[in-house]
PDB file of N, CA and C in Angstrom:
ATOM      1  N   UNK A   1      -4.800   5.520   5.621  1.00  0.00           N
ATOM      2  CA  UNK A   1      -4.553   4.374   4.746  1.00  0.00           C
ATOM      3  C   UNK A   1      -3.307   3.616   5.215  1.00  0.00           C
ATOM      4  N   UNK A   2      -2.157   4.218   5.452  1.00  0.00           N
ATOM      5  CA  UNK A   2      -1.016   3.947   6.383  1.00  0.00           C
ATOM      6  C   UNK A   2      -1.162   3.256   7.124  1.00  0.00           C
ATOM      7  N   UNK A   3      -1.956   3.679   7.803  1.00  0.00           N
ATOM      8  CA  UNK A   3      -2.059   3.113   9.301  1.00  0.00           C
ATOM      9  C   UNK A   3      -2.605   1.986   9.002  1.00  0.00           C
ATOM     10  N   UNK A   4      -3.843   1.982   8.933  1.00  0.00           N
ATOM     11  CA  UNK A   4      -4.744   0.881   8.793  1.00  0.00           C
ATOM     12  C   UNK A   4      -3.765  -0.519   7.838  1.00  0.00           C
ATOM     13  N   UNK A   5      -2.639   0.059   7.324  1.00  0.00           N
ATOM     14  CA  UNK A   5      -1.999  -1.435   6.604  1.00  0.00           C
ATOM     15  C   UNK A   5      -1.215  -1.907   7.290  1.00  0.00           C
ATOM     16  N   UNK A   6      -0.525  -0.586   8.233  1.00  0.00           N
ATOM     17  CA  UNK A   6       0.305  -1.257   9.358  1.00  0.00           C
ATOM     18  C   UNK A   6      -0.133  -1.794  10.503  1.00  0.00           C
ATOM     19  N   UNK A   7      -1.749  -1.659  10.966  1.00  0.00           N
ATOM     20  CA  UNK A   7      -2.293  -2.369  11.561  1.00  0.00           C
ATOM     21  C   UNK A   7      -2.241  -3.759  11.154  1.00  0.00           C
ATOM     22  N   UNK A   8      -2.714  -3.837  10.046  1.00  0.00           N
ATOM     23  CA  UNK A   8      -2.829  -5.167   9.625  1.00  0.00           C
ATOM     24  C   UNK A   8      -1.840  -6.055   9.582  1.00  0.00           C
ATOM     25  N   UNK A   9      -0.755  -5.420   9.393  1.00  0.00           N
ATOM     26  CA  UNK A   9       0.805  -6.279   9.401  1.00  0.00           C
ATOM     27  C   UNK A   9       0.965  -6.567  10.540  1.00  0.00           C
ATOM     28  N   UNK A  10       0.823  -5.821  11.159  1.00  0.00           N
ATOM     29  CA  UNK A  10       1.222  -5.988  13.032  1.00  0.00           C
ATOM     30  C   UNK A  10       0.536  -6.959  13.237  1.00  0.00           C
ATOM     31  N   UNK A  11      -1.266  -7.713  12.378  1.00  0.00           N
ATOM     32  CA  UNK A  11      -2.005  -9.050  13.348  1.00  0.00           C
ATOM     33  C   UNK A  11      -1.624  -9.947  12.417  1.00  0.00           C
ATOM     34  N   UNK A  12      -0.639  -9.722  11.352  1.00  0.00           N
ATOM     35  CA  UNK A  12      -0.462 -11.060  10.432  1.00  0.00           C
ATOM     36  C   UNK A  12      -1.282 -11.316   9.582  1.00  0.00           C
ATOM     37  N   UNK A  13      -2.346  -9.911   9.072  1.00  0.00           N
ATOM     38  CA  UNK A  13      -3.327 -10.253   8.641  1.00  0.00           C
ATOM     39  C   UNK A  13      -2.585  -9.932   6.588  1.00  0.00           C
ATOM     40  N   UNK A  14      -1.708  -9.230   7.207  1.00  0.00           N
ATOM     41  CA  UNK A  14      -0.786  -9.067   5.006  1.00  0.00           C
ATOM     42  C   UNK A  14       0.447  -9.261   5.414  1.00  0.00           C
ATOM     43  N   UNK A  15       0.568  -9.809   3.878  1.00  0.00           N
ATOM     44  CA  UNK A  15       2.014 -10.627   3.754  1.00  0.00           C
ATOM     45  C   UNK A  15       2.933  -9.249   3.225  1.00  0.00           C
ATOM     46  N   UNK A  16       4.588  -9.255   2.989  1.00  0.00           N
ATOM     47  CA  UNK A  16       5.171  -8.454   3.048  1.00  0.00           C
ATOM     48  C   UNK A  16       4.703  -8.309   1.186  1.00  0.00           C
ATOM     49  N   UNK A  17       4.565  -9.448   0.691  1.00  0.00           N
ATOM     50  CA  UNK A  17       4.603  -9.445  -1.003  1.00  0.00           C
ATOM     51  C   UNK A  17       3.249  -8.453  -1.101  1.00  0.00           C
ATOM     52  N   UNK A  18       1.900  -8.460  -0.441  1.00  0.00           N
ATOM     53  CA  UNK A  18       0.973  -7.904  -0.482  1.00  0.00           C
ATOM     54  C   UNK A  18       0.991  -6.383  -0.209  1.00  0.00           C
ATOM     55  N   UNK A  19       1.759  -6.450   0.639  1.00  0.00           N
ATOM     56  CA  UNK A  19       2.179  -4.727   1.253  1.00  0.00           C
ATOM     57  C   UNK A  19       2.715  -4.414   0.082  1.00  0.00           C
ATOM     58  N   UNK A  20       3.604  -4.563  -0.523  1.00  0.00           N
ATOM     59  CA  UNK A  20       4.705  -4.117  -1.515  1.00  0.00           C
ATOM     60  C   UNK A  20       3.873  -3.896  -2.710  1.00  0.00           C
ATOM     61  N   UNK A  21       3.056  -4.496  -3.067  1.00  0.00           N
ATOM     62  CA  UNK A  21       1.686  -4.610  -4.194  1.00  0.00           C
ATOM     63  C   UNK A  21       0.935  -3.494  -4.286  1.00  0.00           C
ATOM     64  N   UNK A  22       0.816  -3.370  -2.935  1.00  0.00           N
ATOM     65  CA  UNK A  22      -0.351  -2.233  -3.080  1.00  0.00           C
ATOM     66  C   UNK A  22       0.298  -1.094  -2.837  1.00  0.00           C
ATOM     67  N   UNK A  23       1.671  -1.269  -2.134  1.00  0.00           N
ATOM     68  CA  UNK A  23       2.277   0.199  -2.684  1.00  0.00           C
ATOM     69  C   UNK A  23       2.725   0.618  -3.561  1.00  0.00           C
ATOM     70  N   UNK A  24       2.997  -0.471  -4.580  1.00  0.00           N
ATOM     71  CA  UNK A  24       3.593  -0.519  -6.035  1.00  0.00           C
ATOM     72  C   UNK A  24       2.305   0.316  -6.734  1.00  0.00           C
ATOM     73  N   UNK A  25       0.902  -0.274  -6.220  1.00  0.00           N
ATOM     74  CA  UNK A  25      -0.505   0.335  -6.780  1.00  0.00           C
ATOM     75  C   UNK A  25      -0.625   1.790  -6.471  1.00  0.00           C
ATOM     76  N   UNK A  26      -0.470   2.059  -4.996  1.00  0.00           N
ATOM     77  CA  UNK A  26      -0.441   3.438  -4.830  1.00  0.00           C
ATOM     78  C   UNK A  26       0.277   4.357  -5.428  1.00  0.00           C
ATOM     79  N   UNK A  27       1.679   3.613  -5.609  1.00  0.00           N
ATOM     80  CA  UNK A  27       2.629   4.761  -6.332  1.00  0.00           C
ATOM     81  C   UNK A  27       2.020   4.996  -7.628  1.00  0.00           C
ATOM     82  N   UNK A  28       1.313   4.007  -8.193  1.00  0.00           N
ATOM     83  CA  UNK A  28       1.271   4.582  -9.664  1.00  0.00           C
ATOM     84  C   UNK A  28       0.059   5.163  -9.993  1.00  0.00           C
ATOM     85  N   UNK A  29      -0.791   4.870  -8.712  1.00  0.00           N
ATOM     86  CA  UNK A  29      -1.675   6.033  -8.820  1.00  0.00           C
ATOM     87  C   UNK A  29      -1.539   7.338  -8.809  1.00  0.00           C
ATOM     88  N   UNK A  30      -0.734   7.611  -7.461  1.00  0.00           N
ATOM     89  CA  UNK A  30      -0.320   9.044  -6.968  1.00  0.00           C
ATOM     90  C   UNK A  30       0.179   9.404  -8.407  1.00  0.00           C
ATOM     91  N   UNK A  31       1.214   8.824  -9.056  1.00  0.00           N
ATOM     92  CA  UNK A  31       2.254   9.327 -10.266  1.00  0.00           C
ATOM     93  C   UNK A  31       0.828   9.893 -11.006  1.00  0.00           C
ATOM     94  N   UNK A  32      -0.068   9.096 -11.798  1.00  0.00           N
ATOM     95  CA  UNK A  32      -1.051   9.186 -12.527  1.00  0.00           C
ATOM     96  C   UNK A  32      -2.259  10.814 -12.076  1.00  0.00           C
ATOM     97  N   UNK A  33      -1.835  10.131 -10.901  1.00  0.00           N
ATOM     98  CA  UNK A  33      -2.742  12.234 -10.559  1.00  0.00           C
ATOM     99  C   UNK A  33      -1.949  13.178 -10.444  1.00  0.00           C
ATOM    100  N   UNK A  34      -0.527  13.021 -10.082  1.00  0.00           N
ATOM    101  CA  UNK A  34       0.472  14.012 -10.574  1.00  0.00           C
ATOM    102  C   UNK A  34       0.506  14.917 -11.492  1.00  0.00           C
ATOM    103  N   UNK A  35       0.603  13.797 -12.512  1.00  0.00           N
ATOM    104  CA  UNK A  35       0.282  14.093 -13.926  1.00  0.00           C
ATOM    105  C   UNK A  35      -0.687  15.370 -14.155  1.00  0.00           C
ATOM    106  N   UNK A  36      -1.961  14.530 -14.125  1.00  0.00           N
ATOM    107  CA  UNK A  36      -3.283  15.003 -14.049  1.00  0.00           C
ATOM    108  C   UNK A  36      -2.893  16.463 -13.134  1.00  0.00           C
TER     109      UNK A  36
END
């Protein structure tokens, strides 16, 4: 999953606000199965 976003940054294909989004998303997933 990593990879494949830092691929994408590397062709200009996500913006830094978009990166930050979806790690904001991931974190609160991960937190949420933590939990769980």
């Amino acid at each position: 999953m990593h990879d494949s976003t830092l691929y994408s940054i590397g062709h200009g294909n996500k913006t830094i606000e978009k990166l930050i989004d979806e790690l904001k998303s991931f974190n609160i997933v991960s937190s949420k199965k933590s939990y769980r």
